[in-house]
C-alpha atoms as a PDB file:
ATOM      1  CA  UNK A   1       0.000   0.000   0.000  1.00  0.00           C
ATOM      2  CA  UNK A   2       3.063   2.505   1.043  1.00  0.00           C
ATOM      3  CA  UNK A   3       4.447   1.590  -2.574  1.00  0.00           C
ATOM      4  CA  UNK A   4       1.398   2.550  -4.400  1.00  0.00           C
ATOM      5  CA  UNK A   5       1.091   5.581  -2.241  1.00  0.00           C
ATOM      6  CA  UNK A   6       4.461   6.799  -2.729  1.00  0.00           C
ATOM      7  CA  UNK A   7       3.973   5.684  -6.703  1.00  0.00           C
ATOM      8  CA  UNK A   8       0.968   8.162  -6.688  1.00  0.00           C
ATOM      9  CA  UNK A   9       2.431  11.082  -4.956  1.00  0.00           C
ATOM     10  CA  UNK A  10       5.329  11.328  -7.405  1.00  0.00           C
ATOM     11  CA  UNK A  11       3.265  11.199 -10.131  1.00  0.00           C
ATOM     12  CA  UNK A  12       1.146  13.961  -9.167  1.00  0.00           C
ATOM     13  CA  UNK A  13       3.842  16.028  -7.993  1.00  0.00           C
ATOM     14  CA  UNK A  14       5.507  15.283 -12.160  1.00  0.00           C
ATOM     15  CA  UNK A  15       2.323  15.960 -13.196  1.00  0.00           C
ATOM     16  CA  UNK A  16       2.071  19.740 -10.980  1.00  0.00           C
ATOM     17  CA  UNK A  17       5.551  20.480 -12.122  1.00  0.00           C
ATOM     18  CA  UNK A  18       5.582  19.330 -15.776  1.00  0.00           C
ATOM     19  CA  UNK A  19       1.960  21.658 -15.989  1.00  0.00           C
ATOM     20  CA  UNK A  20       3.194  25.541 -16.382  1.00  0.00           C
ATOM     21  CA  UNK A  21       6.038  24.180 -18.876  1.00  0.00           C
ATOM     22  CA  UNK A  22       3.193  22.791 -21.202  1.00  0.00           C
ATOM     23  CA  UNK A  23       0.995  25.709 -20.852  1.00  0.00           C
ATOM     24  CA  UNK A  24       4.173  27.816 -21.955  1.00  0.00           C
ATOM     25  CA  UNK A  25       4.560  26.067 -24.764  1.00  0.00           C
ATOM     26  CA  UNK A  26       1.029  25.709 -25.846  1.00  0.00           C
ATOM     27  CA  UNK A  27       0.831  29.559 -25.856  1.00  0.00           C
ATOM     28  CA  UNK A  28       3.519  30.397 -27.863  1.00  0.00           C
ATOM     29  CA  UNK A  29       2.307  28.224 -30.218  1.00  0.00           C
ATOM     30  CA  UNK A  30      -1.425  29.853 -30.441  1.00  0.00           C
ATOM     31  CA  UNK A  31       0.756  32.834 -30.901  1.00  0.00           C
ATOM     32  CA  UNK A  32       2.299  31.673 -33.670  1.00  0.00           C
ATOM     33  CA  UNK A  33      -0.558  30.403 -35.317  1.00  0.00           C
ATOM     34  CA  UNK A  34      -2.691  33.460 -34.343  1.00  0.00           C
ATOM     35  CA  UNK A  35       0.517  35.921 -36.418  1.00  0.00           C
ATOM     36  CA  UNK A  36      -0.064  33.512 -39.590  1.00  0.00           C
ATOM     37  CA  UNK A  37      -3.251  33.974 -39.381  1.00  0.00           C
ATOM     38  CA  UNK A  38      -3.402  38.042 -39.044  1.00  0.00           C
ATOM     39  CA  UNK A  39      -0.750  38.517 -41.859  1.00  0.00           C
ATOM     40  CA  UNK A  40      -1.652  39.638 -45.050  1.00  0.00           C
ATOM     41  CA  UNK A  41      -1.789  37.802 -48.040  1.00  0.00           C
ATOM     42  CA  UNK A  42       0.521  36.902 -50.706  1.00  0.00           C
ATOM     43  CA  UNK A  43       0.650  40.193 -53.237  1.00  0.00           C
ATOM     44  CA  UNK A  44       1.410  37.409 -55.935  1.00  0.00           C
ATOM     45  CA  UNK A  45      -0.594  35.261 -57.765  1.00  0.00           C
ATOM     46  CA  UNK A  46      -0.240  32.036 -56.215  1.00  0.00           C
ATOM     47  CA  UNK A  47      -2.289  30.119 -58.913  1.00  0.00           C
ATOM     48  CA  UNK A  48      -1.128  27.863 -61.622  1.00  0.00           C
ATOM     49  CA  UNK A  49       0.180  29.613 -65.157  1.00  0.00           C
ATOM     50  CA  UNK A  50      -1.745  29.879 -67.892  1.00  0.00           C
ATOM     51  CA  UNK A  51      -0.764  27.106 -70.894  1.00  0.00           C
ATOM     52  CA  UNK A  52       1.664  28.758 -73.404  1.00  0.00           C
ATOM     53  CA  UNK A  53      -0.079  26.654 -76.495  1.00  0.00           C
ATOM     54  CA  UNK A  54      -1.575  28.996 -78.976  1.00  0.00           C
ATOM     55  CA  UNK A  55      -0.013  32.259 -77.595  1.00  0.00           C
ATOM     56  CA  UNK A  56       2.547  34.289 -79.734  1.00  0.00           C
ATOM     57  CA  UNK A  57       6.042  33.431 -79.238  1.00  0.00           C
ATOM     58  CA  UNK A  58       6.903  37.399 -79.619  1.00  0.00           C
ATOM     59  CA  UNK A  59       5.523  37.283 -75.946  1.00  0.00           C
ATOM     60  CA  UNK A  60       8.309  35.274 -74.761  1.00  0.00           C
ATOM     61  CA  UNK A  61      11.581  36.576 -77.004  1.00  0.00           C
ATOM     62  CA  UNK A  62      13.050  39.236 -75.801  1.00  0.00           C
ATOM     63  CA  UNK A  63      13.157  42.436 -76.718  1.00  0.00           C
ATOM     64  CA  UNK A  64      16.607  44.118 -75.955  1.00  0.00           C
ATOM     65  CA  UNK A  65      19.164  44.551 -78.753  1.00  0.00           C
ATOM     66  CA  UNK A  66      21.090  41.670 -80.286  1.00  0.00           C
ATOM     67  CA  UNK A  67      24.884  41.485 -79.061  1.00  0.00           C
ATOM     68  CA  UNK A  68      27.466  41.678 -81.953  1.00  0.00           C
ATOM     69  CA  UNK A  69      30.387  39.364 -81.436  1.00  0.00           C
ATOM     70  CA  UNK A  70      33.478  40.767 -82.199  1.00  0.00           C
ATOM     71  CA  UNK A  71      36.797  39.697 -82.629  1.00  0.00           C
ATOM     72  CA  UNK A  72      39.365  39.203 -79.926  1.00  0.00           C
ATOM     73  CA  UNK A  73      41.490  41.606 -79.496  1.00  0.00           C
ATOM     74  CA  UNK A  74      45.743  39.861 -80.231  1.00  0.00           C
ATOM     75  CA  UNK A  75      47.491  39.327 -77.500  1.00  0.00           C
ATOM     76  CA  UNK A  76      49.268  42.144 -75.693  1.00  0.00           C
ATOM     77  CA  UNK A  77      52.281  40.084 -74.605  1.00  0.00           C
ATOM     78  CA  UNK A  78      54.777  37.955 -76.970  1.00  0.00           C
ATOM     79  CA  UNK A  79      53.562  34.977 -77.658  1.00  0.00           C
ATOM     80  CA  UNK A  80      56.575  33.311 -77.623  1.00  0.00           C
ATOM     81  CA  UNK A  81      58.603  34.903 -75.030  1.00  0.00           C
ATOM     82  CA  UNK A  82      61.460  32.095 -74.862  1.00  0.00           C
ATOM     83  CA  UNK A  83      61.547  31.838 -78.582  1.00  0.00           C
ATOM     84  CA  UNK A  84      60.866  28.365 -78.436  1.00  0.00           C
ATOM     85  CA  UNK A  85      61.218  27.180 -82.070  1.00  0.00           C
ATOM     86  CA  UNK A  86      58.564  24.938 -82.023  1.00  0.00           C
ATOM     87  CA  UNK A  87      55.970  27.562 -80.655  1.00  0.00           C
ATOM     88  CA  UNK A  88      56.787  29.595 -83.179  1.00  0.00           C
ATOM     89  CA  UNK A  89      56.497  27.196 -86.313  1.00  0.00           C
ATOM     90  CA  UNK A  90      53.132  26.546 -84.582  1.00  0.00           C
ATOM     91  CA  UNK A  91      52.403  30.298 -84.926  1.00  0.00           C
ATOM     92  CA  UNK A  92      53.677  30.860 -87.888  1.00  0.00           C
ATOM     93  CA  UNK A  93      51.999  28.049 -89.776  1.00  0.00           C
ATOM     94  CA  UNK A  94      48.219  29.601 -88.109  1.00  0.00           C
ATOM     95  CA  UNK A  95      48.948  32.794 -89.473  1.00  0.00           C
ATOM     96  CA  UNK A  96      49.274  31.746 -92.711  1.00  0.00           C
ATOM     97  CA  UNK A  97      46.274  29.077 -92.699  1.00  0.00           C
ATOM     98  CA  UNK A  98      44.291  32.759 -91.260  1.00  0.00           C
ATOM     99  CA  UNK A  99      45.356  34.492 -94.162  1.00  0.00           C
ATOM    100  CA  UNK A 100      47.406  37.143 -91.868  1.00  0.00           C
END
C-alpha cells in the first residue's frame, strides 16, 4: 500500500511540475498560429500559369538589342617569349592558314 502511495504522490507532484512548462509552450504556439493567421496575403498570384499553347512566341523573345560578337582583341604580350622554335612554327603556320 506505502508503494502505491508513494507511486501516486510522485506522479502527481511530475504531473504539478511538468503543468506551467506545457501551458508555456502551448501559448507560444497559439501565438504563432494566431501571427499567420493576421498577416496579409501573398501580393502574388499564387495560382497555376496559364498554358503557353496557342499564344505568340513574340511574348516570350526578348526584346533588348542583339549582341554583336566581335573579334578578340591579339594578345598584348609575346607569344613566344622564350623563342621556343617549335611555338613559333606553330604560330607561324596559323597565321598563314588565317590568311594574316
Amino acid at each position: 500500500m506505502r508503494q502505491n502511495l508513494s507511486l501516486v504522490i510522485a506522479l502527481g507532484l511530475v504531473a504539478v511540475l511538468s503543468a506551467p512548462a506545457f501551458s508555456a509552450d502551448l501559448s507560444d504556439a497559439e501565438a504563432t498560429v494566431d501571427n499567420i493567421r493576421e498577416a496579409d496575403p501573398p501580393s502574388v498570384s499564387t495560382t497555376t500559369k496559364e498554358s503557353p499553347v496557342g499564344q505568340p512566341i513574340s511574348d516570350y523573345k526578348p526584346t533588348g538589342p542583339s549582341v554583336n560578337a566581335k573579334e578578340p582583341p591579339s594578345p598584348t604580350k609575346p607569344y613566344n617569349p622564350q623563342n621556343d622554335p617549335h611555338v613559333q612554327r606553330g604560330w607561324d603556320d596559323n597565321q598563314r592558314r588565317n590568311g594574316r
